[in-house]
Protein backbone atom coordinates (compact mmCIF):
# COMPACT_ATOMS: atom_id res chain seq x y z
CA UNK A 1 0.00 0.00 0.00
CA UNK A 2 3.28 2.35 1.03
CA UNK A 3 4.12 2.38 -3.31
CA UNK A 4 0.31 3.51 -4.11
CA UNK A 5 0.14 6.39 -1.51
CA UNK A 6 3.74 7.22 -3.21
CA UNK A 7 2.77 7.12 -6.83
CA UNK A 8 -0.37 9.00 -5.22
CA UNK A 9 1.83 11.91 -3.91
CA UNK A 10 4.39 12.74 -7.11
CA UNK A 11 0.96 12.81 -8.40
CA UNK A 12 -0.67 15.38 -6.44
CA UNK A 13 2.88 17.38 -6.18
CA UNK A 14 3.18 17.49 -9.88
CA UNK A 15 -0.12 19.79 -9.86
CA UNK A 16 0.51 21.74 -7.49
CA UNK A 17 2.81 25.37 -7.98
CA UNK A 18 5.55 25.88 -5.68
CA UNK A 19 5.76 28.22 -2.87
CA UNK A 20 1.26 27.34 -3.04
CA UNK A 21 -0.48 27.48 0.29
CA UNK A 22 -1.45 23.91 0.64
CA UNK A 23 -4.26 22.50 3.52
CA UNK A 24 -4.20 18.58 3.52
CA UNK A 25 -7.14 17.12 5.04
CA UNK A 26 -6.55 14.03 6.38
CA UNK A 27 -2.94 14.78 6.79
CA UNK A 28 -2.01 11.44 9.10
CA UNK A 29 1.37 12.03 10.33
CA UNK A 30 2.18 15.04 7.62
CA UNK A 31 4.38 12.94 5.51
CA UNK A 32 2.80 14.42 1.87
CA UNK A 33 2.88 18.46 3.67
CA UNK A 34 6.80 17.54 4.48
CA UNK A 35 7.43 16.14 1.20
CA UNK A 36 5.78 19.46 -0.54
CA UNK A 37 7.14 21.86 1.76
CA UNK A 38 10.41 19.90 0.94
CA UNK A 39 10.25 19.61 -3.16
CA UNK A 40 8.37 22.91 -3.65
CA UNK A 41 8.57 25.24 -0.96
CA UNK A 42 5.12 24.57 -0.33
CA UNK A 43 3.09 26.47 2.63
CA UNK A 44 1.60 24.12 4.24
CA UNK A 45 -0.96 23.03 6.76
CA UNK A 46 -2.34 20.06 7.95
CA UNK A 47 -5.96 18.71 10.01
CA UNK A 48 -5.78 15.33 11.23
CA UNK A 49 -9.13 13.88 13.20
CA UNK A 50 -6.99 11.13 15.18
CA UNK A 51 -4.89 12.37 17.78
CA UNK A 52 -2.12 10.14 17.84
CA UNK A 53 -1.22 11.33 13.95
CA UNK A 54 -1.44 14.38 14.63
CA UNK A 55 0.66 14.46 17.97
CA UNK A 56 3.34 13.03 15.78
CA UNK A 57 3.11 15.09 13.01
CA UNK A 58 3.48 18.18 14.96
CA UNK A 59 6.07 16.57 17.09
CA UNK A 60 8.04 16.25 13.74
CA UNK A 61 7.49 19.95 13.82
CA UNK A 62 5.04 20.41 11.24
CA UNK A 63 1.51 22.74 11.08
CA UNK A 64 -0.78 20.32 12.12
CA UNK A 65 -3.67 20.68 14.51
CA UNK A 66 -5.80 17.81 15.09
CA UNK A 67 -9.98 17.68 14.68
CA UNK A 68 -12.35 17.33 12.63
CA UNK A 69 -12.42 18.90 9.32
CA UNK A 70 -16.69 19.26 9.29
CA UNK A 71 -16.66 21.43 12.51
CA UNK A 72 -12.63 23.06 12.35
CA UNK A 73 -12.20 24.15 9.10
CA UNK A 74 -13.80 27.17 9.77
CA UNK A 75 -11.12 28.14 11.77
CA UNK A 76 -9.25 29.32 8.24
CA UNK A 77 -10.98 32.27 6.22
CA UNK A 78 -12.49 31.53 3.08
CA UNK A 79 -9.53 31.42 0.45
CA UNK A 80 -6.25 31.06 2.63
CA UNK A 81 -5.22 28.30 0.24
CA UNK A 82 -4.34 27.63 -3.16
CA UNK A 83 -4.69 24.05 -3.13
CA UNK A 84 -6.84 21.80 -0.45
CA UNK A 85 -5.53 18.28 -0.67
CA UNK A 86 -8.23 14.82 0.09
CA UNK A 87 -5.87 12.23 -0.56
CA UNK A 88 -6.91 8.69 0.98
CA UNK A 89 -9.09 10.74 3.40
CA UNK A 90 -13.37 9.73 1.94
C-alpha cells in the first residue's frame, strides 16, 4: 500500500505550484505536507481527526492541529489556500 500512496503523492505534487499554500485534510502524520514543503517550498498546513497522527506530526514539527475537518475548518478564512488536498481521506 506504502508504493500507491507514493505514486499518489508525485501525483498530487506534480499539480501543485511551488511556494502554493497547501491544507491537507486528512494529513495522518504530515508525511505528503513535508514532502511538498520539501520539493516545492510549499506552505503548508495540515488537520488530522486522530490524535495520535497528529501528535506526531506536529512533534516532527510540522503545522498540524488535530480535529475534525466538518466542525474546524472554519477556523481558516475563506480562500487562505491555493490548493486543499483529500488524498486517501473519503
Amino acid at each position: 500500500m506504502k508504493n500507491s500512496i507514493r505514486k499518489d503523492w508525485k501525483l498530487i505534487e506534480s499539480l501543485i505550484q511551488e511556494k502554493s499554500k497547501v491544507l491537507d485534510i486528512g494529513c495522518g502524520e504530515g508525511e505528503l505536507i513535508k514532502q511538498l514543503d520539501k520539493n516545492l517550498n510549499a506552505d503548508t498546513r495540515g488537520i488530522e481527526i486522530d490524535p495520535e497522527l497528529a501528535r506526531k506530526a506536529i512533534s516532527a514539527g510540522l503545522n498540524v492541529v488535530q480535529g475534525n475537518a466538518e466542525d474546524d475548518l472554519n477556523q481558516y478564512s475563506n480562500q487562505s489556500f491555493d490548493y486543499v488536498i483529500l488524498s486517501q481521506t473519503l
